[in-house]
C-alpha atoms as a PDB file:
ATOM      1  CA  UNK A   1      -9.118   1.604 -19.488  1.00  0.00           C
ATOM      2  CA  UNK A   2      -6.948  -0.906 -17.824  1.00  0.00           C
ATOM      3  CA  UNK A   3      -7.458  -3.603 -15.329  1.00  0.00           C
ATOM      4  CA  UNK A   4      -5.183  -2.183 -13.187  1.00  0.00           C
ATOM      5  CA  UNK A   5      -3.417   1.479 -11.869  1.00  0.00           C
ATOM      6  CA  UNK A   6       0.069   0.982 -10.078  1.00  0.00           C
ATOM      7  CA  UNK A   7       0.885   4.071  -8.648  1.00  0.00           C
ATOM      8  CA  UNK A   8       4.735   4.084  -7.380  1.00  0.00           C
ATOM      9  CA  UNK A   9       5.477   7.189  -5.103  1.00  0.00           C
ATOM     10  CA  UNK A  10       8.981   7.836  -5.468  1.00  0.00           C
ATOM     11  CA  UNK A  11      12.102  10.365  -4.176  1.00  0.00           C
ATOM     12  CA  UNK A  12      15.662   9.410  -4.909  1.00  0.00           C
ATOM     13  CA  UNK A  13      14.665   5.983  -5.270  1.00  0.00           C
ATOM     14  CA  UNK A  14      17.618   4.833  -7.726  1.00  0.00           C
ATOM     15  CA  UNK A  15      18.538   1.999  -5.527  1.00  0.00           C
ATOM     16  CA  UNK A  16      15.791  -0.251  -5.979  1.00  0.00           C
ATOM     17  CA  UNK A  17      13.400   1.587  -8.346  1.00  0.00           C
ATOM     18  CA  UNK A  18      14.210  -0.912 -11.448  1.00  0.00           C
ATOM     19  CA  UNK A  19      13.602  -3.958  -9.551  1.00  0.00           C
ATOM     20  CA  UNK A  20      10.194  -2.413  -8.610  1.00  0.00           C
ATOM     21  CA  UNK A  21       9.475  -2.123 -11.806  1.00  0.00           C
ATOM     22  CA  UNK A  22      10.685  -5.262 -13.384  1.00  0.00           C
ATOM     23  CA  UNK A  23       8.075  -6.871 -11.341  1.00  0.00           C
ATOM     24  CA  UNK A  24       5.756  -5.391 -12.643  1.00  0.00           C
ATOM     25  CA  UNK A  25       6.116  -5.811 -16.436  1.00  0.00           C
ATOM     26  CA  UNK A  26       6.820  -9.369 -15.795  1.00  0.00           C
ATOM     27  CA  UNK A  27       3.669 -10.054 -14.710  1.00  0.00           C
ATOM     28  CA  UNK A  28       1.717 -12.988 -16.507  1.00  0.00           C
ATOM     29  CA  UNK A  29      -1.019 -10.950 -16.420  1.00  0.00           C
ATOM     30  CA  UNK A  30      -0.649  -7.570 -18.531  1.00  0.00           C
ATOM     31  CA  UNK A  31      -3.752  -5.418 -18.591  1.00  0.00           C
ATOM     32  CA  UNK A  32      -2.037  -2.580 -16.328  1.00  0.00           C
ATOM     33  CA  UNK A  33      -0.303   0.505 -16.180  1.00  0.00           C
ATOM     34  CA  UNK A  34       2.099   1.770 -14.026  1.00  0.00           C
ATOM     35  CA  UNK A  35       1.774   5.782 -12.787  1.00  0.00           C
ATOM     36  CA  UNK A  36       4.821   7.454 -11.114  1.00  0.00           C
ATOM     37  CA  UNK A  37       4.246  10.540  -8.872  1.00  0.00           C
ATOM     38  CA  UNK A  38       8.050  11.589  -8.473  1.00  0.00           C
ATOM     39  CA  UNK A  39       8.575  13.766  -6.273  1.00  0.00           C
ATOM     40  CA  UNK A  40      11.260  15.788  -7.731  1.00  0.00           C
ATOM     41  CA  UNK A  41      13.908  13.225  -7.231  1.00  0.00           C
ATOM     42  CA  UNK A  42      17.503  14.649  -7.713  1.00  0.00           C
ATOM     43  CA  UNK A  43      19.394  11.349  -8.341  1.00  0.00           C
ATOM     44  CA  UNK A  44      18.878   8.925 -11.295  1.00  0.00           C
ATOM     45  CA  UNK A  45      15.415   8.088 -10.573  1.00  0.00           C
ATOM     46  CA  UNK A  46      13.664   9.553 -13.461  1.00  0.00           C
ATOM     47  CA  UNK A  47      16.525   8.673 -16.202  1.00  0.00           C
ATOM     48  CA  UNK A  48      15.878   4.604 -14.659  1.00  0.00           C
ATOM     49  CA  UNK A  49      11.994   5.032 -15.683  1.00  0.00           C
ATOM     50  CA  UNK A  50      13.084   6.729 -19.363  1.00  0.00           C
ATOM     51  CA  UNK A  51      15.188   3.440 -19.464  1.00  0.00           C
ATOM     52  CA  UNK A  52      11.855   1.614 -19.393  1.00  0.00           C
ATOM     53  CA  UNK A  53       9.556   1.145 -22.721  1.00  0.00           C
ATOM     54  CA  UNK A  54       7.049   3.819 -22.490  1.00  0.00           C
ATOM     55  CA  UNK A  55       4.384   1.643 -23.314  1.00  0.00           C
ATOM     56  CA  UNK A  56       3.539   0.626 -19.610  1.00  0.00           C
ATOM     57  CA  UNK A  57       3.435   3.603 -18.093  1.00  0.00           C
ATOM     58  CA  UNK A  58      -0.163   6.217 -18.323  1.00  0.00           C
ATOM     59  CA  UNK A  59       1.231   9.016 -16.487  1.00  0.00           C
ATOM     60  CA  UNK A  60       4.989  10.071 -15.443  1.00  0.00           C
ATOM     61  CA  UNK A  61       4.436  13.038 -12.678  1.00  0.00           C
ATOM     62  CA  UNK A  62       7.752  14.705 -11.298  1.00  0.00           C
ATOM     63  CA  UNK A  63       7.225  17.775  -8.710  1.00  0.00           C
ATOM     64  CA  UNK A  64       7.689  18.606  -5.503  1.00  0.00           C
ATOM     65  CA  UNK A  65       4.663  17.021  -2.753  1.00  0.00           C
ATOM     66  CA  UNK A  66       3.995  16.983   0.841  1.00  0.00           C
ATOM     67  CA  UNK A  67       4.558  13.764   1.523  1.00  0.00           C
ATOM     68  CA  UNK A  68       3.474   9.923   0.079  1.00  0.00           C
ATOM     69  CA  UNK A  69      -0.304  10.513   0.659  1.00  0.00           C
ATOM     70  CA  UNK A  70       0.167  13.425  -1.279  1.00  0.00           C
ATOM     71  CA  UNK A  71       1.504  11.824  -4.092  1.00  0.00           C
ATOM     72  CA  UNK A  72      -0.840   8.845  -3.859  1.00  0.00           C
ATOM     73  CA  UNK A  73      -3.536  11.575  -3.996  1.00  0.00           C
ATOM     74  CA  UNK A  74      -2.086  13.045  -7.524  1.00  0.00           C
ATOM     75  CA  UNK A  75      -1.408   9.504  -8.910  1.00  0.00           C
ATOM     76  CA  UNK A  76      -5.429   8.496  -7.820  1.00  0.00           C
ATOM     77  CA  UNK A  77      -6.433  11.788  -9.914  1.00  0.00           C
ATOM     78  CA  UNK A  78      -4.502  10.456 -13.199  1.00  0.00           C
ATOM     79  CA  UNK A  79      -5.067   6.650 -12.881  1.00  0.00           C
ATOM     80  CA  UNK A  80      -7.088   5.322 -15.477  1.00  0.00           C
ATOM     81  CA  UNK A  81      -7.065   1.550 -14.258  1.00  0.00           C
ATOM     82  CA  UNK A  82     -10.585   0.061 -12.569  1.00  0.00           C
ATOM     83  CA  UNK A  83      -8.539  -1.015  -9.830  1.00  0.00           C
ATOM     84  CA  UNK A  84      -6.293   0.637  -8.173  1.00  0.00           C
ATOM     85  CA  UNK A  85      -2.840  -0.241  -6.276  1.00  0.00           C
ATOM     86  CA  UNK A  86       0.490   1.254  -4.549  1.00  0.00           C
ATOM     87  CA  UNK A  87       3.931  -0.304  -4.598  1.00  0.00           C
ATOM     88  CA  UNK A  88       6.859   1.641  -2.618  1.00  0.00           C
ATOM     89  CA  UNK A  89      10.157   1.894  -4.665  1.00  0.00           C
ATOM     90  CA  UNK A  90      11.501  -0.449  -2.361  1.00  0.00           C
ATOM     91  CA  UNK A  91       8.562  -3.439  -2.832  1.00  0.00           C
ATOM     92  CA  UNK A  92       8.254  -5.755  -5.546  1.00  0.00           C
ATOM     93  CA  UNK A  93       5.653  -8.279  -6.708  1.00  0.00           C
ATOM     94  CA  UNK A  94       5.448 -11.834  -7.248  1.00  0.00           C
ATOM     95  CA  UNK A  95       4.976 -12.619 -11.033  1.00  0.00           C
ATOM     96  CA  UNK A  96       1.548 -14.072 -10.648  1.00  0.00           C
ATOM     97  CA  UNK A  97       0.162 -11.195  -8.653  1.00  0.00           C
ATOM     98  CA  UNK A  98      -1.889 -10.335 -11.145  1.00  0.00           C
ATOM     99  CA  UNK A  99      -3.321 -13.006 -12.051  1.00  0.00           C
ATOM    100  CA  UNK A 100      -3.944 -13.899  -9.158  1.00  0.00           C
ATOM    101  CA  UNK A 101      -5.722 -10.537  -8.403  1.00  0.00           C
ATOM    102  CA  UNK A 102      -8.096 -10.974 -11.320  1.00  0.00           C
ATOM    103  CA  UNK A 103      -8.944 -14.011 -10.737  1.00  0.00           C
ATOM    104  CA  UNK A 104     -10.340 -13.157  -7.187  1.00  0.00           C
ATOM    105  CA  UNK A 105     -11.932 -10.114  -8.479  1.00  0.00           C
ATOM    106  CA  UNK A 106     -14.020 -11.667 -11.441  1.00  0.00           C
ATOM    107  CA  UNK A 107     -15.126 -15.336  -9.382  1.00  0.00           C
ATOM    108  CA  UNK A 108     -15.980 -13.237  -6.356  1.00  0.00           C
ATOM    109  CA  UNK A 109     -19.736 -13.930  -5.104  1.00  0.00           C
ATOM    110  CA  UNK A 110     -19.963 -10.425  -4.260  1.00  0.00           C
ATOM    111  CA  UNK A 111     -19.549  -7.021  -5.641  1.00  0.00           C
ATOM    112  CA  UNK A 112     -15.962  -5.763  -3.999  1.00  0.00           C
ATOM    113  CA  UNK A 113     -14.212  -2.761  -3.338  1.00  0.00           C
ATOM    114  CA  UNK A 114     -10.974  -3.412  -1.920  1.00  0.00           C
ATOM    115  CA  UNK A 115      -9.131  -7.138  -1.922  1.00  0.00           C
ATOM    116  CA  UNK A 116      -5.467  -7.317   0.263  1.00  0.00           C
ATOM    117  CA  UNK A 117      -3.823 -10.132   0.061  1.00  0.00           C
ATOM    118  CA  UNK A 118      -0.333 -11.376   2.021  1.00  0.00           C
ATOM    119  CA  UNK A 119       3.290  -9.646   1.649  1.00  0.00           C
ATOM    120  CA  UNK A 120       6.678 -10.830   3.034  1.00  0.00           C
ATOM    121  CA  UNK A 121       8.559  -8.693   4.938  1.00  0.00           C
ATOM    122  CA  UNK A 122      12.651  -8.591   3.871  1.00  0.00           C
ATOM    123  CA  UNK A 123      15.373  -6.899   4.610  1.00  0.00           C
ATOM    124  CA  UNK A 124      17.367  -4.678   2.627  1.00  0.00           C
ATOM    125  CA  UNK A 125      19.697  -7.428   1.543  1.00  0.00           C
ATOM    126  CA  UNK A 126      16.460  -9.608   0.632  1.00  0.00           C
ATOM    127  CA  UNK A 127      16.306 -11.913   3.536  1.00  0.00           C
ATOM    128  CA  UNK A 128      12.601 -12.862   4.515  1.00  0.00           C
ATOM    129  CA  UNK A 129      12.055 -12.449   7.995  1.00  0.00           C
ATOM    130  CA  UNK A 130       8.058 -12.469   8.437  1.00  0.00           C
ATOM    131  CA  UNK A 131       4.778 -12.909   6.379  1.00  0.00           C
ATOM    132  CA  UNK A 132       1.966 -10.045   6.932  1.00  0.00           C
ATOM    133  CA  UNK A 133      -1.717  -9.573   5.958  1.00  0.00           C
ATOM    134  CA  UNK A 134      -4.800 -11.123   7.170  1.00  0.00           C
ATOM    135  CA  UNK A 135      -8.678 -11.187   5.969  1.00  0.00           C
ATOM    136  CA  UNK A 136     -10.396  -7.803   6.634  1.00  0.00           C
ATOM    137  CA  UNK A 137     -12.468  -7.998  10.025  1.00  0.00           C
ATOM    138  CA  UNK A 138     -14.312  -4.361  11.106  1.00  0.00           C
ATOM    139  CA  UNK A 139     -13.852  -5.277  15.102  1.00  0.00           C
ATOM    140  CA  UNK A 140     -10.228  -5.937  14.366  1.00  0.00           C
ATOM    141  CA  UNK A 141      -9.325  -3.369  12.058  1.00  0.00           C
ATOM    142  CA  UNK A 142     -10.536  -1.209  14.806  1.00  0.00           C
ATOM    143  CA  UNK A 143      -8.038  -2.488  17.123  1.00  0.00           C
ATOM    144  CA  UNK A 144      -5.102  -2.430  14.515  1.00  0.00           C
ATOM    145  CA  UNK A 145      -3.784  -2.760  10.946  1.00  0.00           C
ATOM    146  CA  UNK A 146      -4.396  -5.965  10.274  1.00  0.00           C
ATOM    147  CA  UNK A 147      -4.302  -6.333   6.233  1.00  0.00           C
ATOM    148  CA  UNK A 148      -1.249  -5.703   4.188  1.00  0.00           C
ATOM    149  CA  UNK A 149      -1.518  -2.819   2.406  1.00  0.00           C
ATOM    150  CA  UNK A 150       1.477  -3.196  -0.011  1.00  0.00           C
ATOM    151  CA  UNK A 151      -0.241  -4.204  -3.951  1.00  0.00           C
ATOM    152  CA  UNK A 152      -3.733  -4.501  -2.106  1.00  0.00           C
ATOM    153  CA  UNK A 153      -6.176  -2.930  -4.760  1.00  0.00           C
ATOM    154  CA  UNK A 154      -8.807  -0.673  -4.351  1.00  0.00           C
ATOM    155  CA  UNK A 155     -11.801  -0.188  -6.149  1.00  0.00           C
ATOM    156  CA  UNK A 156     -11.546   3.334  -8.188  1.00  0.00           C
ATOM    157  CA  UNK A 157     -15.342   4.047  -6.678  1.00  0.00           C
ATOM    158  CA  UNK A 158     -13.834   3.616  -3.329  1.00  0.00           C
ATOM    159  CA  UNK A 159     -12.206   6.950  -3.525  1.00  0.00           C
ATOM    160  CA  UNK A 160     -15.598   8.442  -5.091  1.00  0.00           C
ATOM    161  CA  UNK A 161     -17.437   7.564  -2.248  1.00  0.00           C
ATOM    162  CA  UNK A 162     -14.951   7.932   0.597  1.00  0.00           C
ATOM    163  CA  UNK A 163     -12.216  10.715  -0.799  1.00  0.00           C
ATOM    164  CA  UNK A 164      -8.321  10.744  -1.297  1.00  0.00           C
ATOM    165  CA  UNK A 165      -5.892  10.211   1.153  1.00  0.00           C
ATOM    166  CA  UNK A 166      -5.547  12.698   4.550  1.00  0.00           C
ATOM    167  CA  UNK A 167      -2.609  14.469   3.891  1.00  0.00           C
ATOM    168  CA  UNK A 168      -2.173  15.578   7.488  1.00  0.00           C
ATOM    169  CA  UNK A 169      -0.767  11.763   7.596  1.00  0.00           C
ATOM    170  CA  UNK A 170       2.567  10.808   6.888  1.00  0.00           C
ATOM    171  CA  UNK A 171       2.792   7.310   7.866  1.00  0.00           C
ATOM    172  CA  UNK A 172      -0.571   5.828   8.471  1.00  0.00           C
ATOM    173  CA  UNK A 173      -3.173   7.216   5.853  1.00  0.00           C
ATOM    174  CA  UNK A 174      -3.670   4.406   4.314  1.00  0.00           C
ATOM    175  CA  UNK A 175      -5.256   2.990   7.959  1.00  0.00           C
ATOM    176  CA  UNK A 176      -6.701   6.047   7.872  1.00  0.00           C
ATOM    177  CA  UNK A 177      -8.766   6.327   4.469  1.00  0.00           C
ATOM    178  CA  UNK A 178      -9.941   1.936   5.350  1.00  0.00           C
ATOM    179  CA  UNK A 179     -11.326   3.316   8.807  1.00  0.00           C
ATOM    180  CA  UNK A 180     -13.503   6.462   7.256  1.00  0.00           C
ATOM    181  CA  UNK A 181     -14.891   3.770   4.649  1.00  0.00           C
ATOM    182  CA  UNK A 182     -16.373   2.048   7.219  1.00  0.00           C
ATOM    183  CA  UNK A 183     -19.163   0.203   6.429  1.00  0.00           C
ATOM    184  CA  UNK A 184     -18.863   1.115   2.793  1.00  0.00           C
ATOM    185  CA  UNK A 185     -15.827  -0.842   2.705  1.00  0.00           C
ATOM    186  CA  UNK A 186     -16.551  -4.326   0.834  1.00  0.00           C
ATOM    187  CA  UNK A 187     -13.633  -6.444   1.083  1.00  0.00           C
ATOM    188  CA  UNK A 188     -11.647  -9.407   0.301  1.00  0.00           C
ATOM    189  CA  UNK A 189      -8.880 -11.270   1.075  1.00  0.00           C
ATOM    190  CA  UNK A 190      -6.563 -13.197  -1.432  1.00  0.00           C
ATOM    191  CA  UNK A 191      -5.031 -15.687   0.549  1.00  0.00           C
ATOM    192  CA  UNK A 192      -1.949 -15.937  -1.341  1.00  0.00           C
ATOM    193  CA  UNK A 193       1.677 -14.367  -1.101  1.00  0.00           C
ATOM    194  CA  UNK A 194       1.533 -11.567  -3.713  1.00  0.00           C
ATOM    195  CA  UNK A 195       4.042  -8.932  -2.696  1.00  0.00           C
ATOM    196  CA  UNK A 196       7.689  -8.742  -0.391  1.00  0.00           C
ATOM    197  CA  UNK A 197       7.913  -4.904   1.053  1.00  0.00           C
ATOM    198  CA  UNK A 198      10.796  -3.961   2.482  1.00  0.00           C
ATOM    199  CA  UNK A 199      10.745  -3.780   6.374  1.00  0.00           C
ATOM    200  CA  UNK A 200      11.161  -0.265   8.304  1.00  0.00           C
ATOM    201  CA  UNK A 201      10.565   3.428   8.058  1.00  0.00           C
ATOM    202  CA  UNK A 202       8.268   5.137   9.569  1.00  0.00           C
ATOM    203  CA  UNK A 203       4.910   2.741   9.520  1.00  0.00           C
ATOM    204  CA  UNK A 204       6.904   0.542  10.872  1.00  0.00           C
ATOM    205  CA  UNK A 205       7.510   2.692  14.295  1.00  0.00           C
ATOM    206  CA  UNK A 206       6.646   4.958  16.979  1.00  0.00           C
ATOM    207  CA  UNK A 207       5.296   7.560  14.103  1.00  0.00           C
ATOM    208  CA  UNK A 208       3.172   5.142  12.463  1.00  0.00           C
ATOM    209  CA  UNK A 209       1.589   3.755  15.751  1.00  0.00           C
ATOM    210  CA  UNK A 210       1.222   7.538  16.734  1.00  0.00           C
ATOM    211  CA  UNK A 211      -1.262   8.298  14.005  1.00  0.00           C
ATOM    212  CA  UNK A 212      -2.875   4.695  14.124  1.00  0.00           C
ATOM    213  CA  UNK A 213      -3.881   6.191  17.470  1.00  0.00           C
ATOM    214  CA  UNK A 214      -5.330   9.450  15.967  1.00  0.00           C
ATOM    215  CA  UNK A 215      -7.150   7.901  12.865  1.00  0.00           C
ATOM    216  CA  UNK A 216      -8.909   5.687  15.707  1.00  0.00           C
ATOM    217  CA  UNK A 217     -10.560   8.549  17.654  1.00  0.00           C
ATOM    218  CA  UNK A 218     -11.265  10.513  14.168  1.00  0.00           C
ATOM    219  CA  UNK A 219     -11.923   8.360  11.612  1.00  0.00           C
ATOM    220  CA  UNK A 220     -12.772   4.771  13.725  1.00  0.00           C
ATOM    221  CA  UNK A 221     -14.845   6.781  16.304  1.00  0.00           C
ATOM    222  CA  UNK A 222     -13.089   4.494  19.154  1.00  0.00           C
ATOM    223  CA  UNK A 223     -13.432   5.759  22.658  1.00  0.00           C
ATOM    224  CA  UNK A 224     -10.231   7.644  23.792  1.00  0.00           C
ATOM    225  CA  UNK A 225      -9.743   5.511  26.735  1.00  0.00           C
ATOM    226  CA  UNK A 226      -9.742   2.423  24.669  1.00  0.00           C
ATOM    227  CA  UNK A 227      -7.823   3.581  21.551  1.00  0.00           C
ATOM    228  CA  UNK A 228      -5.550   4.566  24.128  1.00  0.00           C
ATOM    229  CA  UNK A 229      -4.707   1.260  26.086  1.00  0.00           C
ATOM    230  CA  UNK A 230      -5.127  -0.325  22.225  1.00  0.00           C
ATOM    231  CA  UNK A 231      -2.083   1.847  21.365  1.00  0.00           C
ATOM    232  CA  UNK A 232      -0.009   0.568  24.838  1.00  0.00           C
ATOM    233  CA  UNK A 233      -0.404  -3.048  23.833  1.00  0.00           C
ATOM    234  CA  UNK A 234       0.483  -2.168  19.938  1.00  0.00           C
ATOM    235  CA  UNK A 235       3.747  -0.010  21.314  1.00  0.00           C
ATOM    236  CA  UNK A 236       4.422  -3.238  22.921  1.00  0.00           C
ATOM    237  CA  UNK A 237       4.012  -5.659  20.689  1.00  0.00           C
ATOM    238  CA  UNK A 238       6.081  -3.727  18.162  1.00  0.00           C
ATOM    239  CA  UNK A 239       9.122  -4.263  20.833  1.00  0.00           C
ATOM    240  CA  UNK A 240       8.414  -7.414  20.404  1.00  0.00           C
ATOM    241  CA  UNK A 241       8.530  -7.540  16.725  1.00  0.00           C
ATOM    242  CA  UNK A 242      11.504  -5.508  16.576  1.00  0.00           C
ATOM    243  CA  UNK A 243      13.461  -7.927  18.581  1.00  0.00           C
ATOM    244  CA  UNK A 244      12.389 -11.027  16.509  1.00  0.00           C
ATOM    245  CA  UNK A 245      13.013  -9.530  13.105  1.00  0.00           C
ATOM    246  CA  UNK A 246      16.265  -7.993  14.051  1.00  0.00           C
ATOM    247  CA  UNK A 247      17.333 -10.858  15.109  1.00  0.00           C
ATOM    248  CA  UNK A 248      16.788 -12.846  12.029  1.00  0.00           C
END
């Protein structure tokens, strides 16, 4: 069993697929896998992965899904690895991140189930244009995502005890599934720059705040009137952030 699952969602993801995957089989530390739920791709997407040694991957999946959370879900169910992360095809990791993972994991005082750590935003040409993630805080998370979820890694008991991602979700599940832990959720933070993801889509947006809203009432049990000035002041502040970034 290895130390560590990373499950890639992809579709069409020849663009930046291979440099996803180069960094991850140059990390330092090499007790992982890596576990691709395709999801039917018709480009070059699977031929780049049968370009890569076989050795690192457990499980190769190509077939049609719903959505990501639905092929997070079917990646979960084959993942061998104690712990458990996701890269998008876009993302890449710092060479250490490993490492640097395990090392938190195995000196930590207590028993954990999930550990984020920080992630630099880019753009699609690579520029850096902001640094995301902070220590998980239950009165905060409430009020918004505050930990970066790109190469955070979960505990596989965590999906035991809390279940696989909502699939009604297409942007914000991930919020979602950290919310119905609740108090089961033992975390920690690596402070430490472990990941760049590549800035936009749909979390990023109106979508992604739409459902942070929803998984609030559901999962968070906020009060609608709160959640819903909460979600005025995050529609805001992502005006905000749009007009910083895009102007780096």
């Amino acid at each position: 069993m290895p130390f560590f699952s990373v499950i890639i969602a992809t579709y069409n993801s020849q663009k930046t697929l291979k440099r996803a995957l180069d960094s991850i089989i140059e990390q330092t530390f090499t007790d992982f896998e890596i576990v691709i739920a395709d999801g039917a791709s018709k480009d070059d997407t699977m031929s780049i992965i049968k370009s890569f040694d076989p050795k690192y991957f457990g499980i190769i999946l190509s077939e049609k899904d719903s959505g990501i959370y639905d092929a997070w879900n079917k990646g979960v169910n084959v993942a061998r690895g104690e712990w458990i992360c996701f890269l998008g095809s876009d993302d890449y990791f710092e060479k250490d991140a490993f490492k640097s993972y395990h090392n938190a994991i195995t000196n930590s005082s207590t028993k954990l189930n999930y550990v984020s750590s920080k992630v630099c935003l880019v753009t699609t040409a690579g520029r850096q244009i902001g640094i995301i993630g902070k220590p998980w805080h239950k009165k905060t998370f409430k009020k918004y995502m505050t930990v970066a979820h790109v190469g955070s890694m979960h505990h596989r008991s965590l999906y035991s005890e809390c279940g696989l991602y909502d699939t009604t979700y297409k942007s914000s599940g991930d919020y979602e599934l950290l919310l119905r832990a609740g108090d089961n959720l033992k975390a920690g933070f690596l402070d430490k720059l472990t990941a760049f993801m590549e800035y936009g889509g749909t979390s990023a947006g109106l979508v992604g705040l739409k459902e942070t809203y929803k998984a609030k009432i559901v999962s968070g049990k906020v009060p609608k009137f709160k959640a819903f000035i909460e979600h005025l002041d995050a529609c805001a502040r992502l005006i905000v952030r749009r007009f910083i970034y895009e102007r780096k």
